[in-house]
N, C-alpha and C. Protein backbone atom coordinates (compact mmCIF):
# COMPACT_ATOMS: atom_id res chain seq x y z
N UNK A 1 9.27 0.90 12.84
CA UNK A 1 9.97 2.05 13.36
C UNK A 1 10.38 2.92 12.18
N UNK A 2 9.98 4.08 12.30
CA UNK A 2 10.33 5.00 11.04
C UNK A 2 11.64 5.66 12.19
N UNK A 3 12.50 6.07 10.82
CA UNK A 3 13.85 7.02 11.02
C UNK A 3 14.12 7.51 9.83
N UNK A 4 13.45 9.60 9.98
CA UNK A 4 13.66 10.13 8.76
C UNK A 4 15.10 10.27 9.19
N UNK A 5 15.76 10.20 7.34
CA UNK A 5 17.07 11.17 8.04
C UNK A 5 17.26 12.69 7.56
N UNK A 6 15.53 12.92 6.52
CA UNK A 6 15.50 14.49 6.69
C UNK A 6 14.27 14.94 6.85
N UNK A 7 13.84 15.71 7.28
CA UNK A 7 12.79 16.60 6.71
C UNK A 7 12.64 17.91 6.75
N UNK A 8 11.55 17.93 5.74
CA UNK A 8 10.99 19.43 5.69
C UNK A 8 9.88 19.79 6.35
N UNK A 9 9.73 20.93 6.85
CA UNK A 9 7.99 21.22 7.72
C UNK A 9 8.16 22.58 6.95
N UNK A 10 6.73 23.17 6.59
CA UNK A 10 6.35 24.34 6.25
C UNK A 10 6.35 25.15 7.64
N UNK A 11 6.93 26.35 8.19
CA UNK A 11 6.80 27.00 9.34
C UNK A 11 6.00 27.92 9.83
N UNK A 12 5.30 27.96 8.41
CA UNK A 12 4.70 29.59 8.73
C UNK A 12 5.11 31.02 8.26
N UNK A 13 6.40 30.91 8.45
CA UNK A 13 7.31 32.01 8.27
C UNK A 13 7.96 31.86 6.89
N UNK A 14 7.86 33.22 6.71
CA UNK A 14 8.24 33.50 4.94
C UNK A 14 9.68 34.30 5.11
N UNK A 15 10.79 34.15 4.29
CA UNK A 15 11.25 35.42 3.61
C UNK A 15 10.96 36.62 2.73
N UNK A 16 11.56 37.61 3.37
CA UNK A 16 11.36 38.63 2.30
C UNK A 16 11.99 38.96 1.13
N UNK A 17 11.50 38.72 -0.16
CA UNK A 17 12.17 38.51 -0.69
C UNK A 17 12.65 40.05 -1.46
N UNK A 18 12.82 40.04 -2.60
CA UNK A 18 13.69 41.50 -3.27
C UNK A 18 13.23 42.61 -3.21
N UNK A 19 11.67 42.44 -3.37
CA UNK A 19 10.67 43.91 -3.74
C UNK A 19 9.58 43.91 -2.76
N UNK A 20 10.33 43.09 -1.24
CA UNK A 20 9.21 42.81 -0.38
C UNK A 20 8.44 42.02 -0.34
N UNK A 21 7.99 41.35 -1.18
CA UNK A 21 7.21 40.19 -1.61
C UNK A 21 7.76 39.00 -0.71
N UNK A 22 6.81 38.13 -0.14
CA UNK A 22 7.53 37.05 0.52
C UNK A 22 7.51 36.01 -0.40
N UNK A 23 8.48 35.15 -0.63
CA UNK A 23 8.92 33.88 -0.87
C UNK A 23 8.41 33.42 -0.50
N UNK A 24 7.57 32.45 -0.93
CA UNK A 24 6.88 30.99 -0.25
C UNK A 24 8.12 29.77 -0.40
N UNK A 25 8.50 29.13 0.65
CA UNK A 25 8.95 27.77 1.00
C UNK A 25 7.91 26.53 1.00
N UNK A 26 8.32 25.86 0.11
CA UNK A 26 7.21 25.03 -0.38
C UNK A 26 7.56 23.58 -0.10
N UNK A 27 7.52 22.52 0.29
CA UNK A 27 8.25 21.37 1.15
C UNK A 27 7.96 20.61 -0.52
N UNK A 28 8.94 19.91 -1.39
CA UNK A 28 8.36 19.38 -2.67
C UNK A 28 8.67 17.79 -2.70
N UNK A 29 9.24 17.22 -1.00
CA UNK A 29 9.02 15.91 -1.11
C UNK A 29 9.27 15.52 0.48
N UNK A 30 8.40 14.36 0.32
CA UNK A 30 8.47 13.66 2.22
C UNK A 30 8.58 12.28 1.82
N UNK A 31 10.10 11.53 2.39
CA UNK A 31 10.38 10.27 2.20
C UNK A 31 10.55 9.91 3.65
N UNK A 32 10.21 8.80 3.44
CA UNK A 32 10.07 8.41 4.78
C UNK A 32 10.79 6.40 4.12
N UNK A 33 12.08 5.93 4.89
CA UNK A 33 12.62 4.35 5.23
C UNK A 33 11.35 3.45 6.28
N UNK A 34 11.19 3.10 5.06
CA UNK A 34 10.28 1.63 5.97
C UNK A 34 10.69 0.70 6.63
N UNK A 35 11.72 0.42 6.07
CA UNK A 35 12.04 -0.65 6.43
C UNK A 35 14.13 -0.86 6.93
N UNK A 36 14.08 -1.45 7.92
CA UNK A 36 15.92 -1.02 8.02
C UNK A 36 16.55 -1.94 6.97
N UNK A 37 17.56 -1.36 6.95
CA UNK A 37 18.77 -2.06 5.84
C UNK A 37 18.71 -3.44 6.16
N UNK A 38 18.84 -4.01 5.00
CA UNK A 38 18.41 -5.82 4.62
C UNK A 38 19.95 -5.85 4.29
N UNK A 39 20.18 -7.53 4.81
CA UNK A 39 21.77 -7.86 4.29
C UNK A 39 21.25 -8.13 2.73
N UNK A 40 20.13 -8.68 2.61
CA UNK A 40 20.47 -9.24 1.34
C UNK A 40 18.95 -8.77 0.61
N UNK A 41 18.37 -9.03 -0.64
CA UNK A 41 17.45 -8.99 -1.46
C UNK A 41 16.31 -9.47 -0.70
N UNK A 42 15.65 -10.83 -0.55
CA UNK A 42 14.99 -11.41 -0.02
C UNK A 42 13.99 -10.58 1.11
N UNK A 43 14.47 -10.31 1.92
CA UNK A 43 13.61 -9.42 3.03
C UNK A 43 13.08 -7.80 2.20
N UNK A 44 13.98 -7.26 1.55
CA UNK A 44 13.25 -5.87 1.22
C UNK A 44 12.56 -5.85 -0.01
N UNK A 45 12.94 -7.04 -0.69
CA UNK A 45 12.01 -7.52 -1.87
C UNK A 45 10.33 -7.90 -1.25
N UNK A 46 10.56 -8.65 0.16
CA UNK A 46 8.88 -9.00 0.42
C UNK A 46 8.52 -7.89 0.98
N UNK A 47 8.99 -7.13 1.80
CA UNK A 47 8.12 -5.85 2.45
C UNK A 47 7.60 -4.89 1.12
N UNK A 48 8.34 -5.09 0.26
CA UNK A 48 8.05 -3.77 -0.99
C UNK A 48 6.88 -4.31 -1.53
N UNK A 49 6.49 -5.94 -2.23
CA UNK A 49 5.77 -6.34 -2.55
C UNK A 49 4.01 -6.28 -1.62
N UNK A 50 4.73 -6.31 -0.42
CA UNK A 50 3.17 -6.79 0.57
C UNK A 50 3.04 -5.26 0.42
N UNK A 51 3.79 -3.83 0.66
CA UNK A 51 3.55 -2.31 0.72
C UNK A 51 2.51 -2.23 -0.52
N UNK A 52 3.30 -2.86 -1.55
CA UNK A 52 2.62 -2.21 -2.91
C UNK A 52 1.36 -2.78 -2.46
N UNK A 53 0.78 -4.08 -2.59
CA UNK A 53 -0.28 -4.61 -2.21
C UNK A 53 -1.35 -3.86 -1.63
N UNK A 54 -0.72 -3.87 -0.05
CA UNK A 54 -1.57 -3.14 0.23
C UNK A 54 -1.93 -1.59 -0.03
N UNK A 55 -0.94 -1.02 -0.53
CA UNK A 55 -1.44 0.54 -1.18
C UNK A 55 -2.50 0.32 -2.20
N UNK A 56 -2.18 -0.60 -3.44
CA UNK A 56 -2.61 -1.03 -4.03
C UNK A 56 -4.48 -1.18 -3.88
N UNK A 57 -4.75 -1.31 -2.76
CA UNK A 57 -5.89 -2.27 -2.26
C UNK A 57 -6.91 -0.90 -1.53
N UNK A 58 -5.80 0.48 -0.71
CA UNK A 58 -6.36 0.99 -0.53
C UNK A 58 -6.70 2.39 -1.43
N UNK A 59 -5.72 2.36 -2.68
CA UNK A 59 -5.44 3.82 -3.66
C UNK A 59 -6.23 3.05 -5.04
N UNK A 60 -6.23 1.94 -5.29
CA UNK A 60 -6.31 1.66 -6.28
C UNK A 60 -5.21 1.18 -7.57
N UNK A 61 -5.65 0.66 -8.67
CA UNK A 61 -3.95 0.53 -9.45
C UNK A 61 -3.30 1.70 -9.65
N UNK A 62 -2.05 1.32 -9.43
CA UNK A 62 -0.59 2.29 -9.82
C UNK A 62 -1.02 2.66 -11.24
N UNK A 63 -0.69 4.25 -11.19
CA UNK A 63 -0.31 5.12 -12.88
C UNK A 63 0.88 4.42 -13.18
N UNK A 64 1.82 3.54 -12.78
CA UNK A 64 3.28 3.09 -12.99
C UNK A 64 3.62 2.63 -11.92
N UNK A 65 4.31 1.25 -12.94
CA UNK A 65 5.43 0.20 -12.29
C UNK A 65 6.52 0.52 -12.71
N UNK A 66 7.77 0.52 -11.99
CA UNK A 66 8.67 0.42 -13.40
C UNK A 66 9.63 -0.79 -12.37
N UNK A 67 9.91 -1.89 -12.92
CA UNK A 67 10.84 -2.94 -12.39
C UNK A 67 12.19 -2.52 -12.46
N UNK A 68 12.88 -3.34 -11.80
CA UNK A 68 14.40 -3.52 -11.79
C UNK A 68 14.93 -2.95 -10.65
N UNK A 69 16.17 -2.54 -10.81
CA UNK A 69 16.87 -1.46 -9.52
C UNK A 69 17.47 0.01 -9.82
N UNK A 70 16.46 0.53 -8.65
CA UNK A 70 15.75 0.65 -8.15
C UNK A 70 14.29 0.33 -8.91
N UNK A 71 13.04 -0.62 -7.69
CA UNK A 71 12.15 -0.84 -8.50
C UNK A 71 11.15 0.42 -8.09
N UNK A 72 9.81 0.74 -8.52
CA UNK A 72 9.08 1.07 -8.10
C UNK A 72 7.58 1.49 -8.49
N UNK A 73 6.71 2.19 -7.90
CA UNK A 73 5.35 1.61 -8.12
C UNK A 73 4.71 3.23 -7.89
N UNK A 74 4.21 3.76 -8.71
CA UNK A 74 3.75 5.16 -8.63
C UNK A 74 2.35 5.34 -8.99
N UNK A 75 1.92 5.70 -7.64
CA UNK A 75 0.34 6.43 -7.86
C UNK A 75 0.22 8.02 -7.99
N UNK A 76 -0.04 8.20 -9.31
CA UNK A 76 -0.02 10.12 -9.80
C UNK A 76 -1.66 10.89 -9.24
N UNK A 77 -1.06 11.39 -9.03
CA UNK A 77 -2.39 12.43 -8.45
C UNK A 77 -2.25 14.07 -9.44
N UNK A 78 -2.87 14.72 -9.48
CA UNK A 78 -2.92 15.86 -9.95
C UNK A 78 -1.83 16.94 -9.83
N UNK A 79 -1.52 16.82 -8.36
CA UNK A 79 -0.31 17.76 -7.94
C UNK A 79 1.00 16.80 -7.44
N UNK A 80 0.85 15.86 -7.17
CA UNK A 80 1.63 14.99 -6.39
C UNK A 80 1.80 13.67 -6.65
N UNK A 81 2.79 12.90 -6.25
CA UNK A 81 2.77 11.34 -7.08
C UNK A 81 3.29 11.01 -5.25
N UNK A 82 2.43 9.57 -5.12
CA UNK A 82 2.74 8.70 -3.85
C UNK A 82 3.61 7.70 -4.96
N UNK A 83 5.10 7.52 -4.39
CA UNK A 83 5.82 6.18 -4.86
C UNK A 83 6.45 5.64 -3.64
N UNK A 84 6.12 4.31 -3.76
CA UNK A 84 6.79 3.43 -3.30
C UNK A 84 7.99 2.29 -3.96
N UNK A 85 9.04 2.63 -3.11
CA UNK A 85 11.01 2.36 -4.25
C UNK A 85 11.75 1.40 -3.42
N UNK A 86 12.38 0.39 -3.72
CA UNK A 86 12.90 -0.41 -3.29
C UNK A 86 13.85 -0.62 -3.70
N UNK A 87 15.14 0.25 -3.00
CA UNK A 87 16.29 0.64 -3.49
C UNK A 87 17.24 -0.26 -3.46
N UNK A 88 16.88 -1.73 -3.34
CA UNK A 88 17.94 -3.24 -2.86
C UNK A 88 17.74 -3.60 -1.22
N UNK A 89 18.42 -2.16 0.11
CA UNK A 89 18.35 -2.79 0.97
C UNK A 89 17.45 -1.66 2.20
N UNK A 90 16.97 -1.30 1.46
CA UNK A 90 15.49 -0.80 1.71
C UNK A 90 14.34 0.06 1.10
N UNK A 91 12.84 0.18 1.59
CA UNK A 91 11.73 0.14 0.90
C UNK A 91 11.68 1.58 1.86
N UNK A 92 11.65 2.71 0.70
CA UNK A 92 11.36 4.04 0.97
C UNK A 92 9.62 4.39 0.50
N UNK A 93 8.58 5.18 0.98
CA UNK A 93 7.71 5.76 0.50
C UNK A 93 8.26 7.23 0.54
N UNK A 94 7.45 7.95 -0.35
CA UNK A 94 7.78 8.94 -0.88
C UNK A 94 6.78 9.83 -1.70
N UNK A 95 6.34 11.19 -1.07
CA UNK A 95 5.23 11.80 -1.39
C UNK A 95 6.06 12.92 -2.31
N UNK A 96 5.79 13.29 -3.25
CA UNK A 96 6.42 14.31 -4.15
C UNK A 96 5.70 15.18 -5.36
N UNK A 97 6.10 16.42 -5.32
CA UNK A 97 5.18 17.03 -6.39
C UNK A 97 5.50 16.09 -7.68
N UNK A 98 4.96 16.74 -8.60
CA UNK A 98 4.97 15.98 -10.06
C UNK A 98 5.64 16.95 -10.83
N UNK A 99 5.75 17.99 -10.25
CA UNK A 99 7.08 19.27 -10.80
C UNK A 99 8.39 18.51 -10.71
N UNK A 100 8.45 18.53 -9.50
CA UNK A 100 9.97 18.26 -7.99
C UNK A 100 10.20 16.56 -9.24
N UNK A 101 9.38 15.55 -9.32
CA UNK A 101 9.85 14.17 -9.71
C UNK A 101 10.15 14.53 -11.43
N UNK A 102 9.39 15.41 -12.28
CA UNK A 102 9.94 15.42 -13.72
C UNK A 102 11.27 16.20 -13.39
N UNK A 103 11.54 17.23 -12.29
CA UNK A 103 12.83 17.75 -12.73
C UNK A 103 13.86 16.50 -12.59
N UNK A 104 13.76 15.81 -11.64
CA UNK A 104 14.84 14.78 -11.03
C UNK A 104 14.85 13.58 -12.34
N UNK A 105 13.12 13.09 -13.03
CA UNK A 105 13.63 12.45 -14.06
C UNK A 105 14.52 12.77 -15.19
N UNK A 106 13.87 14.21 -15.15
CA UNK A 106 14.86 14.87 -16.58
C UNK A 106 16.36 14.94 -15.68
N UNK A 107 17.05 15.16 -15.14
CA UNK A 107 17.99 14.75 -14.15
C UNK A 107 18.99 13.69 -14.24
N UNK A 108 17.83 12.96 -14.33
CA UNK A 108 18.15 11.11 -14.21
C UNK A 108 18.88 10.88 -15.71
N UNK A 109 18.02 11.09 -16.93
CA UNK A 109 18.52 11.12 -18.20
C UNK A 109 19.35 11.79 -18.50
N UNK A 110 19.45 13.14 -18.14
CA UNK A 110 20.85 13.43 -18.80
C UNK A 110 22.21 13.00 -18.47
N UNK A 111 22.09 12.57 -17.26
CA UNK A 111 23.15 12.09 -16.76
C UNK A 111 23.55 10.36 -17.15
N UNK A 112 22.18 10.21 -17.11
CA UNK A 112 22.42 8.37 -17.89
C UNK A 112 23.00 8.78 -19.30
N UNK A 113 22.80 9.64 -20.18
CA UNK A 113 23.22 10.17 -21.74
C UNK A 113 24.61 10.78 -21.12
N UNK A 114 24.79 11.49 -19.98
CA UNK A 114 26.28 11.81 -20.48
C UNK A 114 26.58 13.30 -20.53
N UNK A 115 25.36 13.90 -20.52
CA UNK A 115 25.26 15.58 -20.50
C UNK A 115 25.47 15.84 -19.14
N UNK A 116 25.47 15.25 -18.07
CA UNK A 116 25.72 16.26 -17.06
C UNK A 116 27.77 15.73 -16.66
């Protein structure tokens, strides 16, 4: 049973933006919960493992693993990275540009350093 608790859809419909020109709205990530909240490690640890697997089996090897918590397993594509994250007490997939994921890594670091 999937339950987003957001999304984005492209509509069709543009704003206008300053000089008339329309704004494109561009959707720069689709996550989707696999799996419902686990009391404990054990259950969202095996669904993440059998996911990777089988992605694994049908994409080929991951551009990146990176272990720990949050763990996760990233196949890069040209415009877009498929990751699959296993945030403790559940296993998110997650389609995202490769713009949209370096801003959030650079993100991630400054705030682990202390700059934000």
């Amino acid at each position: 049973m999937i339950r987003p608790r957001w999304d984005l859809l492209r509509t069709g419909y543009e704003r206008a933006g300053r000089r008339g020109r329309a704004q494109e709205e561009m959707v720069e990530r689709v996550r989707l919960r696999l799996t419902e909240y686990a009391v404990n490690w054990a259950p969202s640890q095996d669904a993440f493992a059998r996911m990777a697997a089988a992605l694994e089996t049908s994409l080929g090897a991951p551009t990146e693993r990176r272990p720990g918590s949050p763990a996760a397993v990233h196949w890069e594509g040209p415009d877009t990275t498929l990751v699959l994250e296993n945030v403790g007490d559940s296993v998110y997939l997650e389609l995202v540009t490769n713009k949209r994921l370096s801003l959030d890594e650079e993100l991630l670091r400054m705030d682990e350093e202390g700059l934000l």
